[in-house]
C-alpha atoms as a PDB file:
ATOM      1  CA  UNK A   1       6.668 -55.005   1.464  1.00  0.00           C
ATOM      2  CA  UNK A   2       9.817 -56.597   2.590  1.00  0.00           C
ATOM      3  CA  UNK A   3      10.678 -60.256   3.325  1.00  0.00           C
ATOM      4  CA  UNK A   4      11.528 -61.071   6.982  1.00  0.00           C
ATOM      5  CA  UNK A   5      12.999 -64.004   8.947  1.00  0.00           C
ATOM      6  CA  UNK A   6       9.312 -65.482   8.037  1.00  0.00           C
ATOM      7  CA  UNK A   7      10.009 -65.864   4.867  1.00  0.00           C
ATOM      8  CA  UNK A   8      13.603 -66.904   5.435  1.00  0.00           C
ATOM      9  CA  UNK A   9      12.369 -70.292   7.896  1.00  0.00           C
ATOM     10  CA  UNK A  10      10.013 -70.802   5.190  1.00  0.00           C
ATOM     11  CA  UNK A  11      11.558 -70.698   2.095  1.00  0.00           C
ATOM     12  CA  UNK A  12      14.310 -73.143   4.046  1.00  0.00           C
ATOM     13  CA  UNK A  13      11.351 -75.713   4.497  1.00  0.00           C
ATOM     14  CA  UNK A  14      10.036 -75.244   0.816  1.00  0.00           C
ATOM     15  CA  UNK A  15      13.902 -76.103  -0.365  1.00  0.00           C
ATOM     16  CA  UNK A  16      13.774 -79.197   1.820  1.00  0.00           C
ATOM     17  CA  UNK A  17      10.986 -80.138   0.628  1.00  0.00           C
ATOM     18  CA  UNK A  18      11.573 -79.401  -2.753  1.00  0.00           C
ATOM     19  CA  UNK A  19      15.173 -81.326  -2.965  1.00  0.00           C
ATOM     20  CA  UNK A  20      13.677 -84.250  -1.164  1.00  0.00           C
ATOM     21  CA  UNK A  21      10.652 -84.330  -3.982  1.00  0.00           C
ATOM     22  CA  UNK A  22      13.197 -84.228  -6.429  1.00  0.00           C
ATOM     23  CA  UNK A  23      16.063 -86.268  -4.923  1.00  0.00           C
ATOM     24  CA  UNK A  24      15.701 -88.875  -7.336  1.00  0.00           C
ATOM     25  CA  UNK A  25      15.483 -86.529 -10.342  1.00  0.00           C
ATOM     26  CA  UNK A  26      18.574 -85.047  -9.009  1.00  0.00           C
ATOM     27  CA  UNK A  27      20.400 -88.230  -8.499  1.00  0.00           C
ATOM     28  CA  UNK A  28      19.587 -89.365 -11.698  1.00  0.00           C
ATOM     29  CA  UNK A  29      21.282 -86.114 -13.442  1.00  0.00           C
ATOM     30  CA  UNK A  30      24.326 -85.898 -11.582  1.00  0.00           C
ATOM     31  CA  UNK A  31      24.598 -90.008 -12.422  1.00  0.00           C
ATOM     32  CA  UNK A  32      24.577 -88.919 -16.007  1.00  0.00           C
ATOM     33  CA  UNK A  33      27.583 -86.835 -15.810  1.00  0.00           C
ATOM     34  CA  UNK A  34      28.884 -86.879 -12.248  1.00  0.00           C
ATOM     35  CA  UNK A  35      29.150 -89.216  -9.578  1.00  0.00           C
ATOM     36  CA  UNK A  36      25.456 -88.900  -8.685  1.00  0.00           C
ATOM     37  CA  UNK A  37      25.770 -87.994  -5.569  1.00  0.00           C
ATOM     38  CA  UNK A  38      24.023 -84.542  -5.824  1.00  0.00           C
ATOM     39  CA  UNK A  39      20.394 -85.297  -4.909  1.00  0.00           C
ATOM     40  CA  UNK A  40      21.307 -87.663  -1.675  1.00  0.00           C
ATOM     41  CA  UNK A  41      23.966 -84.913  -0.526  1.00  0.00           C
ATOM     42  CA  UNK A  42      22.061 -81.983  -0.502  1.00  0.00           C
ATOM     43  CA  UNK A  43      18.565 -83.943   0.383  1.00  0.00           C
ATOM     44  CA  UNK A  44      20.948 -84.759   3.721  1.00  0.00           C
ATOM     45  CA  UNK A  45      21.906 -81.140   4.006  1.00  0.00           C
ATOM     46  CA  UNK A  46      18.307 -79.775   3.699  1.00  0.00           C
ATOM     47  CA  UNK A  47      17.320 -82.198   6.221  1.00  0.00           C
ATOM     48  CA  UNK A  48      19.690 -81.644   9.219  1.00  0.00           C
ATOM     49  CA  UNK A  49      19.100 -77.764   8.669  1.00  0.00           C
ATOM     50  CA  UNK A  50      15.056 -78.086   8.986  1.00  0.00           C
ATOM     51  CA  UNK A  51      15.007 -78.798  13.066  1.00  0.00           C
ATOM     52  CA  UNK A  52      17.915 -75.964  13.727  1.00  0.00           C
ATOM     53  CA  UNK A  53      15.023 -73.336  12.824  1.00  0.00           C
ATOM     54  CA  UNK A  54      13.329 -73.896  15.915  1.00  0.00           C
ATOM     55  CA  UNK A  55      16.456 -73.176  17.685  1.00  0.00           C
ATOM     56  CA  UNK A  56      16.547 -69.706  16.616  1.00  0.00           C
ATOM     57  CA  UNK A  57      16.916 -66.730  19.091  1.00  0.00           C
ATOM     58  CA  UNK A  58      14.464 -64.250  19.246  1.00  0.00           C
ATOM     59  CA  UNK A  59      15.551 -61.322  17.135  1.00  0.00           C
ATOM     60  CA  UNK A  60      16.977 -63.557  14.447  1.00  0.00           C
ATOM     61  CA  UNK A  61      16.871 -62.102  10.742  1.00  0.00           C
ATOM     62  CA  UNK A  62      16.885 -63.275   7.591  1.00  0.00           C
ATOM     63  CA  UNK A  63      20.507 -63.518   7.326  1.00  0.00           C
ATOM     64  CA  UNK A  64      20.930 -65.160  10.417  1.00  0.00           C
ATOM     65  CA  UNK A  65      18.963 -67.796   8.579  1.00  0.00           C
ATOM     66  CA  UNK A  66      21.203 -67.817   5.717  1.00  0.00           C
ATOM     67  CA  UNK A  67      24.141 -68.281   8.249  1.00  0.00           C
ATOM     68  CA  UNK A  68      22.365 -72.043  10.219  1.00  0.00           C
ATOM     69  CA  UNK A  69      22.047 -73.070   6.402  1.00  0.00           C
ATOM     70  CA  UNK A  70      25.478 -72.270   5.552  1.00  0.00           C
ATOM     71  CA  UNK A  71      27.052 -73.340   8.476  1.00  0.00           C
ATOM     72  CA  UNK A  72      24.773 -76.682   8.116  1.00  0.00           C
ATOM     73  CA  UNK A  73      25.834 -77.490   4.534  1.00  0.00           C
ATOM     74  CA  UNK A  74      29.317 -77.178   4.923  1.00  0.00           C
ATOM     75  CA  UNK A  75      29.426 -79.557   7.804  1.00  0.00           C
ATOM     76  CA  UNK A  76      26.748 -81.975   6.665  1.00  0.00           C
ATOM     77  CA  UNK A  77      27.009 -82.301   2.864  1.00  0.00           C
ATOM     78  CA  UNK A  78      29.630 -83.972   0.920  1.00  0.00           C
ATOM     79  CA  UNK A  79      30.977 -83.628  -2.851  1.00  0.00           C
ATOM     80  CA  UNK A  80      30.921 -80.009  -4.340  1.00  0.00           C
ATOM     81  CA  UNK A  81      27.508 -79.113  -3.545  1.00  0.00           C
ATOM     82  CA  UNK A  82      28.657 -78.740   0.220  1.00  0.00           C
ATOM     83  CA  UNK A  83      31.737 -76.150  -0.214  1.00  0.00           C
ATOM     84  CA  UNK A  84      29.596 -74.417  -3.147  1.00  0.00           C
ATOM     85  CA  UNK A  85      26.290 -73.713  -1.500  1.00  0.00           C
ATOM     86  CA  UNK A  86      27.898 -73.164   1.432  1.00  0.00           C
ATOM     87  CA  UNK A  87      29.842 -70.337  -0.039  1.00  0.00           C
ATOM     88  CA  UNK A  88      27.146 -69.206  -1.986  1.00  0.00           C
ATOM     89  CA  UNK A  89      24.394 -68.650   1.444  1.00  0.00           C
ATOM     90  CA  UNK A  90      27.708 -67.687   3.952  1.00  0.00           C
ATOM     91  CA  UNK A  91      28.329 -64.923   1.695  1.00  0.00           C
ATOM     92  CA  UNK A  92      24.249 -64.170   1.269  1.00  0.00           C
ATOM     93  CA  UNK A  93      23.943 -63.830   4.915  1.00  0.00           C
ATOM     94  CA  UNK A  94      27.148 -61.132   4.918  1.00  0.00           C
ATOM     95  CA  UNK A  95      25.175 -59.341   2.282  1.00  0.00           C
ATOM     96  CA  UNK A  96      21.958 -59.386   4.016  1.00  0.00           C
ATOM     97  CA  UNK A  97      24.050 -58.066   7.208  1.00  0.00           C
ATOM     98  CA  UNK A  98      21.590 -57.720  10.356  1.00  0.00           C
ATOM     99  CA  UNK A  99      19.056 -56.208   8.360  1.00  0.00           C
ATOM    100  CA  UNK A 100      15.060 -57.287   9.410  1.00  0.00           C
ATOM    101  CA  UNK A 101      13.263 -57.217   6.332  1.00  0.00           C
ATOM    102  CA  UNK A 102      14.702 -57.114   3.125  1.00  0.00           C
ATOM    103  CA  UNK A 103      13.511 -55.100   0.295  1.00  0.00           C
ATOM    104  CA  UNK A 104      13.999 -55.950  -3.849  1.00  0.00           C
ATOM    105  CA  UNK A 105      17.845 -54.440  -3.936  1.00  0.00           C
ATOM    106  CA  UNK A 106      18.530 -56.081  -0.660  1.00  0.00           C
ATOM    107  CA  UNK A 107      17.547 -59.305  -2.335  1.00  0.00           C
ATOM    108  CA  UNK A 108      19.156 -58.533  -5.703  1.00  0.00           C
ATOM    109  CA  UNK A 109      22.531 -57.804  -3.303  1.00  0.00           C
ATOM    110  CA  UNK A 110      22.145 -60.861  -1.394  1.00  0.00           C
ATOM    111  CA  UNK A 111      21.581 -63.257  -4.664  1.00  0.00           C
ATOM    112  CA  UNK A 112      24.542 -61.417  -6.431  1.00  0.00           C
ATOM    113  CA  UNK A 113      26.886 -62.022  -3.622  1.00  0.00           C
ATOM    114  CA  UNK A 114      25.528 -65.724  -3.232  1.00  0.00           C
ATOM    115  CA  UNK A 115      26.806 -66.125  -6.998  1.00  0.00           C
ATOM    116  CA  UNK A 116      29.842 -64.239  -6.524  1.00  0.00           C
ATOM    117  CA  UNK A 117      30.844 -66.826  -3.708  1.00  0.00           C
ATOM    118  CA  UNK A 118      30.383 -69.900  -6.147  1.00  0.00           C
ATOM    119  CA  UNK A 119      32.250 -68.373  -8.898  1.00  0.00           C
ATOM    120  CA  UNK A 120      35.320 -67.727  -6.226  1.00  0.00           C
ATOM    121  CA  UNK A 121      35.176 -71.347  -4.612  1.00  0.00           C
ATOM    122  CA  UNK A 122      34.862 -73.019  -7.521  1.00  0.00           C
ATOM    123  CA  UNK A 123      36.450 -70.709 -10.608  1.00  0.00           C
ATOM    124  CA  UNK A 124      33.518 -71.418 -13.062  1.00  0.00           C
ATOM    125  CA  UNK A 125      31.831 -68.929 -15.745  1.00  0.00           C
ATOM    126  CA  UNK A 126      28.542 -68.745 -17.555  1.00  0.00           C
ATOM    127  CA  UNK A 127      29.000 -71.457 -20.610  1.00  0.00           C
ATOM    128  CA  UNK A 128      31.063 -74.348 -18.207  1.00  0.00           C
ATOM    129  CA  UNK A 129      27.748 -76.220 -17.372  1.00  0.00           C
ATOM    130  CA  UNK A 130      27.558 -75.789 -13.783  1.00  0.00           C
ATOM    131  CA  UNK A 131      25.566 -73.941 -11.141  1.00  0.00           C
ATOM    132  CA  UNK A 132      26.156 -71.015 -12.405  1.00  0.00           C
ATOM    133  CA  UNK A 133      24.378 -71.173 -15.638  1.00  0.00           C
ATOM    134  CA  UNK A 134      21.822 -70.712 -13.452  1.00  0.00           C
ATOM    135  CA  UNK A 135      22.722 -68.498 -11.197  1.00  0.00           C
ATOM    136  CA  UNK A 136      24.223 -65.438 -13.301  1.00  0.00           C
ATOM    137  CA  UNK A 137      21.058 -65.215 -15.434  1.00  0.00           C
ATOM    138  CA  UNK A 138      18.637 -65.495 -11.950  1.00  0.00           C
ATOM    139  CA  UNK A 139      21.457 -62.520 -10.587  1.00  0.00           C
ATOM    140  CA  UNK A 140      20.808 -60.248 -13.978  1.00  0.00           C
ATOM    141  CA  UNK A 141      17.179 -60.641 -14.090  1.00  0.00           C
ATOM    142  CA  UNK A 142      17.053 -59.736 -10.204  1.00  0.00           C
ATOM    143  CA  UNK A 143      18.839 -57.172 -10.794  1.00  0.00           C
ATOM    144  CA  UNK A 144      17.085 -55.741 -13.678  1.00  0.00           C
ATOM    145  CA  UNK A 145      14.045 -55.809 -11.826  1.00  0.00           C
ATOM    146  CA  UNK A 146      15.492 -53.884  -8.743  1.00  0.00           C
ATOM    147  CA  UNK A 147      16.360 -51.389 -10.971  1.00  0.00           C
ATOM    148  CA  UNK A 148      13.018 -50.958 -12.623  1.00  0.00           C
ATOM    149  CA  UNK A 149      11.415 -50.615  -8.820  1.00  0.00           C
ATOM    150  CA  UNK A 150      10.387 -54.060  -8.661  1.00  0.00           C
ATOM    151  CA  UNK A 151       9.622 -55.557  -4.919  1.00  0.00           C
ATOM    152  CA  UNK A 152      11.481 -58.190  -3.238  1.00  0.00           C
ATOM    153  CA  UNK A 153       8.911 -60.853  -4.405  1.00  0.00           C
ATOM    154  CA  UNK A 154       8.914 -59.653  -8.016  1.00  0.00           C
ATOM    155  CA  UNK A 155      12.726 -59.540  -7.831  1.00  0.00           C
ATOM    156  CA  UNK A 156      12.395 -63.595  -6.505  1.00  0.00           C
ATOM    157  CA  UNK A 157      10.421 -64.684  -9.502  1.00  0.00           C
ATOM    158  CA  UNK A 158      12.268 -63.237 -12.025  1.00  0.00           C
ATOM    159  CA  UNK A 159      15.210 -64.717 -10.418  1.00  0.00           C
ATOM    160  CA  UNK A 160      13.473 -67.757 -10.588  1.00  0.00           C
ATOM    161  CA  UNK A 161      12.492 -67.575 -13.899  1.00  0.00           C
ATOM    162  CA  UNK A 162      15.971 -67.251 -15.298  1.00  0.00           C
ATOM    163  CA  UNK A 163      17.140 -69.832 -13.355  1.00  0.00           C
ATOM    164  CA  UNK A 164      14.895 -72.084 -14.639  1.00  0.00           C
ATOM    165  CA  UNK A 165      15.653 -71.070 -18.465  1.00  0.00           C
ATOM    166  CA  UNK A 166      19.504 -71.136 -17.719  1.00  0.00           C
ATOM    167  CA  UNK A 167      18.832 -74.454 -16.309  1.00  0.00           C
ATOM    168  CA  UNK A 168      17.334 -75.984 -19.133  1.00  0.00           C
ATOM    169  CA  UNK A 169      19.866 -74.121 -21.333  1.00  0.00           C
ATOM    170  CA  UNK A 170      22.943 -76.538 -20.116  1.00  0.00           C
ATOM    171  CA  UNK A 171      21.553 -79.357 -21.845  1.00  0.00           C
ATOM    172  CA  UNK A 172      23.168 -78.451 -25.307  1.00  0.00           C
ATOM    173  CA  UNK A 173      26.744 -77.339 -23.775  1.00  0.00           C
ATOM    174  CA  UNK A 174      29.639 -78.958 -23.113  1.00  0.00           C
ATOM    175  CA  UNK A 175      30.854 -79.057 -19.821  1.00  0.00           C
ATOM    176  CA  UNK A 176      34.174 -77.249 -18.712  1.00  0.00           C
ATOM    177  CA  UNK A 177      34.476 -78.134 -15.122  1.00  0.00           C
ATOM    178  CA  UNK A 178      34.023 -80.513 -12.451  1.00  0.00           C
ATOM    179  CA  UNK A 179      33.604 -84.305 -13.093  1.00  0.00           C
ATOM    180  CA  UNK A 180      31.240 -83.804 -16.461  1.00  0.00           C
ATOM    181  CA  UNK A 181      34.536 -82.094 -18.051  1.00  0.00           C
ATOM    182  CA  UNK A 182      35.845 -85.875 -18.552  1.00  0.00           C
ATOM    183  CA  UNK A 183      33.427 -86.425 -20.883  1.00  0.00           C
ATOM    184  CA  UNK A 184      33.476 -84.290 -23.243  1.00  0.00           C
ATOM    185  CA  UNK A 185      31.402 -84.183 -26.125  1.00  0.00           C
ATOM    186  CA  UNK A 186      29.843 -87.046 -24.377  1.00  0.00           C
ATOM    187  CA  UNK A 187      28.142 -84.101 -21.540  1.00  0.00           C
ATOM    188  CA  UNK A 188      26.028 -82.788 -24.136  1.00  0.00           C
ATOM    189  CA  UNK A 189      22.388 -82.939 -23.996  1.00  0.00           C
ATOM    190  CA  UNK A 190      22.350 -83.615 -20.165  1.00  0.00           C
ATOM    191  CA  UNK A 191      20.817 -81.175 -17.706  1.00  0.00           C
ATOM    192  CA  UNK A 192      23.952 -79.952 -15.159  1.00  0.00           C
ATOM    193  CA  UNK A 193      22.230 -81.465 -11.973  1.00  0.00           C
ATOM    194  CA  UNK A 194      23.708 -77.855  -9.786  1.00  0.00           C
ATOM    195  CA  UNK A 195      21.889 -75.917 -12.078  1.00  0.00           C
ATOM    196  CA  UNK A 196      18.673 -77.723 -11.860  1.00  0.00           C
ATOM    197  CA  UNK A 197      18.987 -77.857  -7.789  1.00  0.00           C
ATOM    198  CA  UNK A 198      19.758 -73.838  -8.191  1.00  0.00           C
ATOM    199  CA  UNK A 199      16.533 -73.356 -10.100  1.00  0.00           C
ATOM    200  CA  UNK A 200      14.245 -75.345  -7.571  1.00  0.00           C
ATOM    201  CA  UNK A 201      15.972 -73.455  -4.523  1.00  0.00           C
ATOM    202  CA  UNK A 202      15.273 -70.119  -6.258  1.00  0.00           C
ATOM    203  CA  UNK A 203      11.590 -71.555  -7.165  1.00  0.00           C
ATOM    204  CA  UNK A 204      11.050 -72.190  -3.542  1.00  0.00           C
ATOM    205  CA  UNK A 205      12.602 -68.584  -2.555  1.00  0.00           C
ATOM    206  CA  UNK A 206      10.402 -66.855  -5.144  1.00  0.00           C
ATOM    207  CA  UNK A 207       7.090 -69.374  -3.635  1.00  0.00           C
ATOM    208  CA  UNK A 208       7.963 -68.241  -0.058  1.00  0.00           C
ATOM    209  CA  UNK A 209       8.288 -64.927  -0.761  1.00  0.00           C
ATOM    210  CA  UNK A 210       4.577 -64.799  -2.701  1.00  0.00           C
ATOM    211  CA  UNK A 211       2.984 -67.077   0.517  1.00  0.00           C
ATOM    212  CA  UNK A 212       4.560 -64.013   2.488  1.00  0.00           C
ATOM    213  CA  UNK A 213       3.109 -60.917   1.419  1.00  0.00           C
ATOM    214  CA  UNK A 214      -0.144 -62.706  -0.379  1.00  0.00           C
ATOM    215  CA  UNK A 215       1.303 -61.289  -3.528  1.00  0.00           C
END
């Protein structure tokens, strides 16, 4: 079974929720090796994006969905979160193209090209501490799981999954890019607060997607 725009308004709710529960947390990581401004900007993103669902045509599909949140992050959300996650769902939403329901490839396309858009705006690579610690090992373990047959919403949790792991697994580097690169030696055995927010976006994806189909 594929995921449709019902899953796409939903797993947009579940992320504000989920950034607002954690806003704090977030805050709190980015203050350890950033500017802390992560959790507030993005909690103000995922806010302003929530009443634009209603405001959806008829017809709308899952990538038009991606689109409103793109759109909405660039315009709302400040720091690097803003240019970055609005690169990474713009370029989702070309991926997902007008389709209705997307099926595990589509959502192993739409992740990769989400990833693909980060790494372009903002030149990082797996090891720099950053978002996409996260996001290239959710990206590989979607798309092993395409490959294998998997279905959208076993594709999401193993996305989610990873995430998660590659999350936890900046704590011991040292950071390469972005503010935390001052430090040094000095970033090491912090959490990079873009990879944490990546893994509890992906969680909320992966939730959706299981509400969705009752899987």
């Amino acid at each position: 079974m594929g995921l449709d725009i019902t899953w796409a308004v939903d797993w947009v709710r579940r992320s504000a929720d989920v950034i607002a529960e954690h806003r704090v947390e977030l805050i709190r990581l980015d203050r350890d090796i950033g500017d802390g401004d992560h959790g507030e900007n993005l909690d103000r993103g995922f806010t302003a994006v929530v009443p634009k669902l209603d405001d959806l045509a008829a017809g709308s599909t899952p990538g038009d969905v991606l689109k409103l949140v793109a759109m909405t992050l660039i315009s709302t959300v400040g720091g690097a979160a803003g240019p970055l996650y609005g690169t990474a769902y713009l370029k989702a939403a070309a991926a997902a193209g007008s389709e209705s329901s997307l099926d595990g490839e589509a959502v192993a396309r739409i992740l990769a090209a989400a990833r693909d858009g980060i790494v372009a705006r903002g030149k990082a690579e797996s090891g720099d501490k950053t978002m996409i610690d996260a996001w290239t090992p959710a990206v590989d373990a979607a798309a092993a799981a395409a490959a294998s047959g998997a279905v959208a919403t076993a594709v999401l949790a193993a996305a989610a999954d990873a995430a998660e792991a590659g999350a936890v697994a900046t704590e011991p580097l040292v950071a390469r890019k972005g503010r935390a690169s001052y430090l040094g030696e000095r970033s090491v055995g912090h959490r990079d607060p873009g990879a944490q927010s990546t893994a509890l976006l992906l969680r909320a994806a992966a939730d959706a997607a299981s509400e969705s189909t009752g899987a």
